[in-house]
Protein backbone atom coordinates (compact mmCIF):
# COMPACT_ATOMS: atom_id res chain seq x y z
CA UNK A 1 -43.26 -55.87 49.83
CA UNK A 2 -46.59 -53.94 48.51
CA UNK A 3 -43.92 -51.03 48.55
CA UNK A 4 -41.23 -52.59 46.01
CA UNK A 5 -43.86 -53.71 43.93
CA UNK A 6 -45.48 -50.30 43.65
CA UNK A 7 -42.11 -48.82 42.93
CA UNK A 8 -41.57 -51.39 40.50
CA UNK A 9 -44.93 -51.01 38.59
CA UNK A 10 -43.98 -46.94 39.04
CA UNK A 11 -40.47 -47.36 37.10
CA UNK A 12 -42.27 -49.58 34.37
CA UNK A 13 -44.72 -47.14 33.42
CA UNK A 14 -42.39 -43.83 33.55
CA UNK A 15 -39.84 -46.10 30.88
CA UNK A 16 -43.27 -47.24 29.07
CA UNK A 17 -43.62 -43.31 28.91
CA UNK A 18 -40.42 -42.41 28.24
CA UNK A 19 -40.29 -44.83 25.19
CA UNK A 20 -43.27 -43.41 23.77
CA UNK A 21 -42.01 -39.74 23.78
CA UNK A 22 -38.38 -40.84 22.52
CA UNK A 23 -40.67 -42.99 19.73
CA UNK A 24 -42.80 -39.78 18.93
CA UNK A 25 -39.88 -37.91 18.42
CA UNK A 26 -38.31 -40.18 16.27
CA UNK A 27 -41.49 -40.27 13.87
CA UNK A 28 -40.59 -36.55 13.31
CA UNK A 29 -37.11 -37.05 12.90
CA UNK A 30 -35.24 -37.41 9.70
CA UNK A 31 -35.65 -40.04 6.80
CA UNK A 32 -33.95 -43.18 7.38
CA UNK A 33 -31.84 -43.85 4.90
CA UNK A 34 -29.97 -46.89 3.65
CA UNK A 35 -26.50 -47.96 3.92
CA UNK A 36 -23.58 -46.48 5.90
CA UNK A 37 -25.71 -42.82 5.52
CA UNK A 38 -28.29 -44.72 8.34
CA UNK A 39 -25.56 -46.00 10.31
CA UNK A 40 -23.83 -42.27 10.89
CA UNK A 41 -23.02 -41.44 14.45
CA UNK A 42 -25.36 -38.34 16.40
CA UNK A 43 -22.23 -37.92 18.53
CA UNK A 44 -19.23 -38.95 19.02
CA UNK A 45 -17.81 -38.93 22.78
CA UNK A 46 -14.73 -40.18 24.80
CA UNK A 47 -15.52 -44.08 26.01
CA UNK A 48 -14.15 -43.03 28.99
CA UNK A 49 -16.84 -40.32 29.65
CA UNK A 50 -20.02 -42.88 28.40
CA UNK A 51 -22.04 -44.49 31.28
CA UNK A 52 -22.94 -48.14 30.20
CA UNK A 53 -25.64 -50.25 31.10
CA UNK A 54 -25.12 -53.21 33.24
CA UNK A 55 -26.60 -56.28 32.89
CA UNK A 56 -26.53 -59.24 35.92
CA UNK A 57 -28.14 -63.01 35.37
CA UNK A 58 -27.03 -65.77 34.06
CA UNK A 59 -25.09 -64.63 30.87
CA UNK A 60 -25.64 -64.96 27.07
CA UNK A 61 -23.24 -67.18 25.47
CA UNK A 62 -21.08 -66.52 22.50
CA UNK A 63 -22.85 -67.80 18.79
CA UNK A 64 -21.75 -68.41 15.70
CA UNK A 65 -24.16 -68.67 12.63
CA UNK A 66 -23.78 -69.36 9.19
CA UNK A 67 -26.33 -68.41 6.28
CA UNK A 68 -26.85 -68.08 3.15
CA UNK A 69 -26.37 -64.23 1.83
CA UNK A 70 -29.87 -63.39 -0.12
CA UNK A 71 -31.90 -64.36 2.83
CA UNK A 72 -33.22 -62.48 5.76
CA UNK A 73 -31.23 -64.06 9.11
CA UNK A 74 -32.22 -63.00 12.83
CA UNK A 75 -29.74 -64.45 15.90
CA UNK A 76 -31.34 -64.27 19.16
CA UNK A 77 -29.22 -64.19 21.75
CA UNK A 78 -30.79 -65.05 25.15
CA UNK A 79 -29.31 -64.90 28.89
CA UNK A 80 -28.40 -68.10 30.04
CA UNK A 81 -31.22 -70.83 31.72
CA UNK A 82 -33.71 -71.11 33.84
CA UNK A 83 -35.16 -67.31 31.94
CA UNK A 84 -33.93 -67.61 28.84
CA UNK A 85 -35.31 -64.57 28.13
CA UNK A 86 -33.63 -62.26 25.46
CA UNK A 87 -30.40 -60.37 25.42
CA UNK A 88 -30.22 -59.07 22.22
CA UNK A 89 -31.49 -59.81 18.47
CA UNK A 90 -28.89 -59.08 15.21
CA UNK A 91 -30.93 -58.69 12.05
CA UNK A 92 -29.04 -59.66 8.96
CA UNK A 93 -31.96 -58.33 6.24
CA UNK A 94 -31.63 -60.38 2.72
CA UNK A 95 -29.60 -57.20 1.32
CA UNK A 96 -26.81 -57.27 4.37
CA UNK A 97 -24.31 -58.34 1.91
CA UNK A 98 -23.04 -57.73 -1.55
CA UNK A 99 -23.93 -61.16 -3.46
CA UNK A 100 -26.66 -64.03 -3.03
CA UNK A 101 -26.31 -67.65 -2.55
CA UNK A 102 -22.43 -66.96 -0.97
CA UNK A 103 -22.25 -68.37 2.66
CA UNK A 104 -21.20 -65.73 5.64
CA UNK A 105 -20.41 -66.53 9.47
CA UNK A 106 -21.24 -64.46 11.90
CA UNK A 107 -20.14 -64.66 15.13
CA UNK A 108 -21.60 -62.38 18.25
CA UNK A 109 -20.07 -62.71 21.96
CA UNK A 110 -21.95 -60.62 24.57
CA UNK A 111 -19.65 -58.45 26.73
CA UNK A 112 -19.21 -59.58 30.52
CA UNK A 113 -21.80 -57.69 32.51
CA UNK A 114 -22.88 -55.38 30.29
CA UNK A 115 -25.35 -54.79 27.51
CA UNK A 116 -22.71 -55.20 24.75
CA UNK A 117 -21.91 -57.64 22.15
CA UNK A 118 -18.57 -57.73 19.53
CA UNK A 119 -19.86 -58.75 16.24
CA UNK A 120 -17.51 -60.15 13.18
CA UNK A 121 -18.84 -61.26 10.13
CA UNK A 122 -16.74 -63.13 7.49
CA UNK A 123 -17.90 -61.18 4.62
CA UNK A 124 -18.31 -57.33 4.72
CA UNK A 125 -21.75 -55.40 5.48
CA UNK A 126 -23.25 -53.97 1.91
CA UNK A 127 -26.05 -52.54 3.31
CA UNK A 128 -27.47 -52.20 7.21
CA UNK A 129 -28.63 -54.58 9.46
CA UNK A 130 -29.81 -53.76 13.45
CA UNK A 131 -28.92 -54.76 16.65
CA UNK A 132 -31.36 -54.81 19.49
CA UNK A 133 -31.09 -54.82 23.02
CA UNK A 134 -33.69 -56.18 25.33
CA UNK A 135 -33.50 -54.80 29.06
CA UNK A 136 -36.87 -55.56 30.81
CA UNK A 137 -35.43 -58.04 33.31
CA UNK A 138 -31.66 -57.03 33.89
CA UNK A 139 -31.62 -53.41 33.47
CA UNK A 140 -28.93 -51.90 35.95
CA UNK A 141 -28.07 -48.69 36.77
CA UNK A 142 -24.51 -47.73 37.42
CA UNK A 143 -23.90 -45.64 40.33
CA UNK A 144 -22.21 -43.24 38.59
CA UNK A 145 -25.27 -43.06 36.15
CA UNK A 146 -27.51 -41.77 39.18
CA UNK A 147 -25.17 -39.27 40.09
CA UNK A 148 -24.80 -37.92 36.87
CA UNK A 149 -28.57 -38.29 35.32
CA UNK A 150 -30.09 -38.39 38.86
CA UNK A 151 -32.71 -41.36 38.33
CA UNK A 152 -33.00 -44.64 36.21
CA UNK A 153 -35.82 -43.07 34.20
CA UNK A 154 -33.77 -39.90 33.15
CA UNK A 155 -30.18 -42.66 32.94
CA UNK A 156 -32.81 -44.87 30.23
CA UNK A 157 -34.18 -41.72 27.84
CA UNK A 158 -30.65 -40.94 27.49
CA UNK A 159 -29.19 -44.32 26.30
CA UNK A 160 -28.51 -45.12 22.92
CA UNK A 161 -26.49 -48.12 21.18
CA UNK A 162 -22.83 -46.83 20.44
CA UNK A 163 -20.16 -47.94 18.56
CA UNK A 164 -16.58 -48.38 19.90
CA UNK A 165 -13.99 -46.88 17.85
CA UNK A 166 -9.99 -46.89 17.90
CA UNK A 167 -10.58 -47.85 21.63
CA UNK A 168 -10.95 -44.77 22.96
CA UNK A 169 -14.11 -43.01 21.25
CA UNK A 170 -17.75 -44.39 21.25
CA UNK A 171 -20.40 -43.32 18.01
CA UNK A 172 -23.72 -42.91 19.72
CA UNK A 173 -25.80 -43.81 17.04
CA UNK A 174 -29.31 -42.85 15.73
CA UNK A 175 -31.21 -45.67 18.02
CA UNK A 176 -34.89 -46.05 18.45
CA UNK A 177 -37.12 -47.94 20.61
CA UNK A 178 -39.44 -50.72 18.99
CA UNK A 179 -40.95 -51.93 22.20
CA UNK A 180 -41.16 -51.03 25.82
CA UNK A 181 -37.54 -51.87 27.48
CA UNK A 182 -35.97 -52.43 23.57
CA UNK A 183 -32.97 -50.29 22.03
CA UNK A 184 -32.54 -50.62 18.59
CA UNK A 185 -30.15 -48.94 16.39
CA UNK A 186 -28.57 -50.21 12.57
CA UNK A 187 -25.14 -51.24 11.94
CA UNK A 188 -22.99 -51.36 8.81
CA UNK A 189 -19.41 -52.86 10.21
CA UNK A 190 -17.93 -55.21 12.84
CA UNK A 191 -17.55 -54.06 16.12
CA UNK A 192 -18.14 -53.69 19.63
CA UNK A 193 -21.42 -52.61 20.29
CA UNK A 194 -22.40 -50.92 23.40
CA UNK A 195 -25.53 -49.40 25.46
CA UNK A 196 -24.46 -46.57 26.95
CA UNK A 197 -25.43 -42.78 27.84
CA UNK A 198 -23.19 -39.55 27.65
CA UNK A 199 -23.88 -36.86 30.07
């Protein structure tokens, strides 16, 4: 028992670390910018080749919101009771869309036992908005991730929230971590949005 929890504490503080050197790196990256140019892929890499991150709990459910455009919207999807705790949050800033005071929909559904969500929304992205992933409780390794990356720790620093395209290819995009166990990257169309690593 006083084992696992040493491990445990062990793995918390070599992702606290990792975070911190993927977050120093990114404050010498490039400029964000705004619009599709912030939303360009770093790589671009079969979907068949990308290891995703697994998830397990009780499941997030499918939402649907509707706003006002103009206004600054965050969804929070959590996993399902007695945690509660949070899956992922979709940031809509007030300059998502083209025009003010029109209503939008937005509807997010979490893929099955992944991190992953498909988002639509009923009026087209102007600017960016961001999708985050939280994976402090559920974070599972596949077993083809260890093989490949050869520990969880090494697996995490090389995730990064990706983009499904024609079904086949996945956009690794420019993703950043805001908090210990978070995975943040901006967005600028519908899709399927997935957590994954690419050997």
């Amino acid at each position: 028992m006083v084992g696992d929890s040493m491990t445990a504490i062990s793995r918390r503080l070599r992702r606290r670390a990792s975070g911190l050197a993927l977050g120093l790196a990114a404050c010498g990256g490039r400029a964000a910018g705004s619009g599709a140019e912030s939303a360009a892929p770093v790589r671009v890499v079969p979907l068949a080749q990308a290891i995703v991150l697994e998830t397990a709990g009780p499941p997030p459910h499918d939402t649907v919101v509707e706003f006002v455009t103009g206004e600054r919207r965050v969804v929070v999807l959590r996993h399902g009771p007695p945690e509660n705790i949070v899956f992922a949050r979709v940031d809509f800033p007030a300059t998502a869309f083209a025009d003010s005071g029109r209503p939008v929909r937005a509807e997010l559904r979490p893929r099955p036992g992944v991190y992953g969500l498909d988002l639509s929304t009923s009026l087209p992205l102007k600017n960016e908005a961001s999708v985050s992933f939280n994976y402090a409780r559920y974070f599972t390794a596949p077993a083809r991730a260890r093989e490949l990356f050869g520990a969880d720790a090494v697996f995490e620093r090389a995730l990064a929230v990706g983009r499904v395209q024609n079904d086949s290819l996945l956009a690794l995009l420019p993703s950043t971590r805001p908090a210990s166990d978070v995975l943040r990257a901006g967005f600028t169309a519908q899709g399927r949005y997935l957590v994954a690593a690419a050997k």
